[in-house]
C-alpha atoms as a PDB file:
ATOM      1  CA  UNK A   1      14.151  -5.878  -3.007  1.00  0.00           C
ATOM      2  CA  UNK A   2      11.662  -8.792  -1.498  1.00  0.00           C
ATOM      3  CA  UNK A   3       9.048  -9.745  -4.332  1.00  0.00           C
ATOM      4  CA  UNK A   4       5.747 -10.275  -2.271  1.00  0.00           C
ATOM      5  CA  UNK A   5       4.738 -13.552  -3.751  1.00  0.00           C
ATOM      6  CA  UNK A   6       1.175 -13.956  -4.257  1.00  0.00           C
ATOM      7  CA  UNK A   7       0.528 -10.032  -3.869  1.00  0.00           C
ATOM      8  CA  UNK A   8      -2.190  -8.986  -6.809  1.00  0.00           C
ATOM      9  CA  UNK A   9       0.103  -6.920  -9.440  1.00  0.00           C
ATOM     10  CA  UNK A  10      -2.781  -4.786 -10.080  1.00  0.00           C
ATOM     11  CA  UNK A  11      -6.518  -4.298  -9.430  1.00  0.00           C
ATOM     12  CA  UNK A  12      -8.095  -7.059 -11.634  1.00  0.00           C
ATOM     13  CA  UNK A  13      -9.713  -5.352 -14.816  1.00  0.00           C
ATOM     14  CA  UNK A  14      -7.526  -2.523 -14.599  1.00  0.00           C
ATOM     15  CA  UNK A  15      -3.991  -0.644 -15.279  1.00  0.00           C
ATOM     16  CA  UNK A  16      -4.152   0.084 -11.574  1.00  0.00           C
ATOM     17  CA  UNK A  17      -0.243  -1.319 -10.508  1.00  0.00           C
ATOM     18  CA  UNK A  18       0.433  -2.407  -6.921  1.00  0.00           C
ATOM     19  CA  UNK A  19       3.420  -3.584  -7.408  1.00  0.00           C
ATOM     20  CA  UNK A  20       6.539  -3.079  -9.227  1.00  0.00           C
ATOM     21  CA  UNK A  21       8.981  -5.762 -11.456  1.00  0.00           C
ATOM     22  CA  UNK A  22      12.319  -4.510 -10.279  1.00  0.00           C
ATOM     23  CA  UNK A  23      13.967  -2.018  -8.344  1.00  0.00           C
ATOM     24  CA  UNK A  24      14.782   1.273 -10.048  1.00  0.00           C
ATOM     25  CA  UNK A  25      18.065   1.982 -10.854  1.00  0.00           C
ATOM     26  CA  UNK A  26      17.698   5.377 -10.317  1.00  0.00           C
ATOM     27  CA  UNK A  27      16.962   5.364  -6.859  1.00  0.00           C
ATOM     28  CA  UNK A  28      13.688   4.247  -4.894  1.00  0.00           C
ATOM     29  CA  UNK A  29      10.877   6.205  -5.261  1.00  0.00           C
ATOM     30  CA  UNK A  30      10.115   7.766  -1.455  1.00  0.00           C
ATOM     31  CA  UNK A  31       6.570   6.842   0.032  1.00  0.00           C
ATOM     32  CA  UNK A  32       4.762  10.214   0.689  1.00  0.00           C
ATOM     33  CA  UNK A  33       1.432  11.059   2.518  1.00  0.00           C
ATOM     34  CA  UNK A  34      -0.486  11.845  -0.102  1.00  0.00           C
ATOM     35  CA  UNK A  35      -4.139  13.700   0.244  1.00  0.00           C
ATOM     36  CA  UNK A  36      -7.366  11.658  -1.134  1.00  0.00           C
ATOM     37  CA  UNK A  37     -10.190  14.492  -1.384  1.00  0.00           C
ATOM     38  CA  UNK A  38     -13.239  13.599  -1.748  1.00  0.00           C
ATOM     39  CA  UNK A  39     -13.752  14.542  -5.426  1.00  0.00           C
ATOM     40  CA  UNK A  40     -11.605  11.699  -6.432  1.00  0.00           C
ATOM     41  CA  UNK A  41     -12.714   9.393  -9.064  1.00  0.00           C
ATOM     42  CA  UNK A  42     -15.057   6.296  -7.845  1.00  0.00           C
ATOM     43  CA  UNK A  43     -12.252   4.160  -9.758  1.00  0.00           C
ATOM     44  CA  UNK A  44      -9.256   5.755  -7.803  1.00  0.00           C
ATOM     45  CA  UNK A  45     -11.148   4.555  -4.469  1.00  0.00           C
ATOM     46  CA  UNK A  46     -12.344   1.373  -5.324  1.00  0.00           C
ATOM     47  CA  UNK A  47      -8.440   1.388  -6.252  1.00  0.00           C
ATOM     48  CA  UNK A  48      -7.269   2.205  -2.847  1.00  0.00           C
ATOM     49  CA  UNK A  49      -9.967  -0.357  -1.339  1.00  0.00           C
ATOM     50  CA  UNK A  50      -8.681  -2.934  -3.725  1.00  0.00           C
ATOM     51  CA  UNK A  51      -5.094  -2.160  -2.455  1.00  0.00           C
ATOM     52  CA  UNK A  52      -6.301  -2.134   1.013  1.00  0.00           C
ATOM     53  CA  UNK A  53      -7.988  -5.541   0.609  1.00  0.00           C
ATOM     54  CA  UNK A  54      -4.542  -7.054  -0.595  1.00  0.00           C
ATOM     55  CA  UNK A  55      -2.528  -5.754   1.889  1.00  0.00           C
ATOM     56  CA  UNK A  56      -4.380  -6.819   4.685  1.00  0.00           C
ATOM     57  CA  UNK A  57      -5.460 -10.552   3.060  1.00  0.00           C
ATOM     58  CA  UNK A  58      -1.605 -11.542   2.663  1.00  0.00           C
ATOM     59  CA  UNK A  59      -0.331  -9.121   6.038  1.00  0.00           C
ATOM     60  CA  UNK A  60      -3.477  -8.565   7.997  1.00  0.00           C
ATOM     61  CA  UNK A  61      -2.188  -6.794  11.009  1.00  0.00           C
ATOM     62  CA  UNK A  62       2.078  -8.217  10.970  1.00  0.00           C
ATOM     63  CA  UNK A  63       4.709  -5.624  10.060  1.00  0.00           C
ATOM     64  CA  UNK A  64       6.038  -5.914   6.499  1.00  0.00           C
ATOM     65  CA  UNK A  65       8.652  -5.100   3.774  1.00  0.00           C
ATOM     66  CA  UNK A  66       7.877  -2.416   1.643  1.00  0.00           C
ATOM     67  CA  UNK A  67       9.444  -4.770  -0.767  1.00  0.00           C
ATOM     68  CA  UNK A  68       7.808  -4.332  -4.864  1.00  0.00           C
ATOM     69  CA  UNK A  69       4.844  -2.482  -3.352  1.00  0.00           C
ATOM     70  CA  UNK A  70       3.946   0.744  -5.472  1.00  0.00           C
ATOM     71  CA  UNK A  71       5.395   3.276  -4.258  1.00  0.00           C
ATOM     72  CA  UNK A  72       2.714   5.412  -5.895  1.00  0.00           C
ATOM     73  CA  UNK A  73      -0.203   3.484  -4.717  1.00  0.00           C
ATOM     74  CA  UNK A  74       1.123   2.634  -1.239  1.00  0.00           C
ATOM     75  CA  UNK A  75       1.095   6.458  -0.879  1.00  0.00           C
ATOM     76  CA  UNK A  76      -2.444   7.160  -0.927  1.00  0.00           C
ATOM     77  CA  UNK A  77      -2.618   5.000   2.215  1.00  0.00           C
ATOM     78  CA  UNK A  78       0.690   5.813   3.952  1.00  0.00           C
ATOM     79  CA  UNK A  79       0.525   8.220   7.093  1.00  0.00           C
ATOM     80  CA  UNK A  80      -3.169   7.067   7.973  1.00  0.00           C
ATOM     81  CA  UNK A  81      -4.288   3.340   7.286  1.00  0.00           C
ATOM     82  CA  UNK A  82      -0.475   2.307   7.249  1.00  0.00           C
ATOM     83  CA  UNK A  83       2.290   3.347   9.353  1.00  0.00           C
ATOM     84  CA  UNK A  84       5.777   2.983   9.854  1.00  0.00           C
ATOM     85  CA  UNK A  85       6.673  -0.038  11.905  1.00  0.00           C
ATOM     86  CA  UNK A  86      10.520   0.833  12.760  1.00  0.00           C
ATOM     87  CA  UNK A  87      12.225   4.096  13.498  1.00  0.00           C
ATOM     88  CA  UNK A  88      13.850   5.105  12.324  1.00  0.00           C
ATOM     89  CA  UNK A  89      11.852   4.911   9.329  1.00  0.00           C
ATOM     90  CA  UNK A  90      13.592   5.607   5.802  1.00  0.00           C
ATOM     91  CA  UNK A  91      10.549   6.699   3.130  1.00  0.00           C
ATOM     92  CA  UNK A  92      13.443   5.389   0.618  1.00  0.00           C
ATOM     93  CA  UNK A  93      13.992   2.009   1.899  1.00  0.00           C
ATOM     94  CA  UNK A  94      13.021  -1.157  -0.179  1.00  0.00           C
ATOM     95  CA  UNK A  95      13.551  -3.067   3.344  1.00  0.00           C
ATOM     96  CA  UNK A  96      11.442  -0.610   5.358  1.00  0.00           C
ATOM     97  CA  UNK A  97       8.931  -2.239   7.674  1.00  0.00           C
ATOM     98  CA  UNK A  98       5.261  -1.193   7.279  1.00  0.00           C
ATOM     99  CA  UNK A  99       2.067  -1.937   9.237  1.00  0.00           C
ATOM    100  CA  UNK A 100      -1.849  -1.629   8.648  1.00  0.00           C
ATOM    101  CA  UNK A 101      -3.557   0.951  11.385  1.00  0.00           C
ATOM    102  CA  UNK A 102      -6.348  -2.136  11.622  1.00  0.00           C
ATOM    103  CA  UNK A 103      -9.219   0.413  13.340  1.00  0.00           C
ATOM    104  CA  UNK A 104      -8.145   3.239  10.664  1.00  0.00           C
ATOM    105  CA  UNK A 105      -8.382   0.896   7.684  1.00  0.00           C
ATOM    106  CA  UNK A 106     -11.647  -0.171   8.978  1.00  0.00           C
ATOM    107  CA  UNK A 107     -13.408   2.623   9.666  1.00  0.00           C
ATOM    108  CA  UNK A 108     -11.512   4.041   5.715  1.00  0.00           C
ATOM    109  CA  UNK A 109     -12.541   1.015   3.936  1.00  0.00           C
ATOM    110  CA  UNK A 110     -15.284  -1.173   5.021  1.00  0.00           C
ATOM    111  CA  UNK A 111     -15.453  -2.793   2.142  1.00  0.00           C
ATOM    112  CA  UNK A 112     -11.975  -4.226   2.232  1.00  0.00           C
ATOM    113  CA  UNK A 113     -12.740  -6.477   5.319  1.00  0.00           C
ATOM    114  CA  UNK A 114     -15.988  -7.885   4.244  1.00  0.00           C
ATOM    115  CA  UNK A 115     -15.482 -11.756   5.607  1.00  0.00           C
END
């Protein structure tokens, strides 16, 4: 499993992971689509915008390695702002290559591209 050196371990001020020590022995955890409504706590999005800003500041808009990236907070983006870059594509893949929608992830989170 590729470590993303660099990559923010969690939101700063927070318990928010985005990303994970070591693989699990268990079995990696599949990337889903899951649904953000809009009732969703202002912490969960500035989450998620947080997340956003990360990926795209050490990515921008190169294919990557799912690598030690939360599986759980990678989902809230996965199937919209980012895509599968290979097929392919195997949700339960450590190695599986990623990439950031740029226009999606715009338009989603403004505030995550502020220059």
């Amino acid at each position: 499993m590729l470590k993303h050196r660099g990559f923010p371990g969690r939101m700063p001020g927070s318990d928010f992971q985005f990303t994970i020590r070591r693989a699990n022995p268990k079995g990696v955890t599949p990337l889903t689509r899951r649904e953000r409504r809009s009732d969703r706590k202002s912490v969960d999005r500035r989450a998620d915008t947080a997340f956003m800003a990360a990926l795209w500041e050490c990515f921008g808009d190169e294919p990557f390695e799912r690598g030690n990236l939360d599986a759980g907070r990678l989902s809230w983006l996965f199937g919209r702002e980012v895509v599968p870059a290979q097929d392919p594509f195997d949700p339960e893949d450590y190695e599986a290559l990623l990439v950031i929608k740029e226009g999606l992830a715009r338009a989603s989170f403004p505030d995550a591209f502020e220059d």
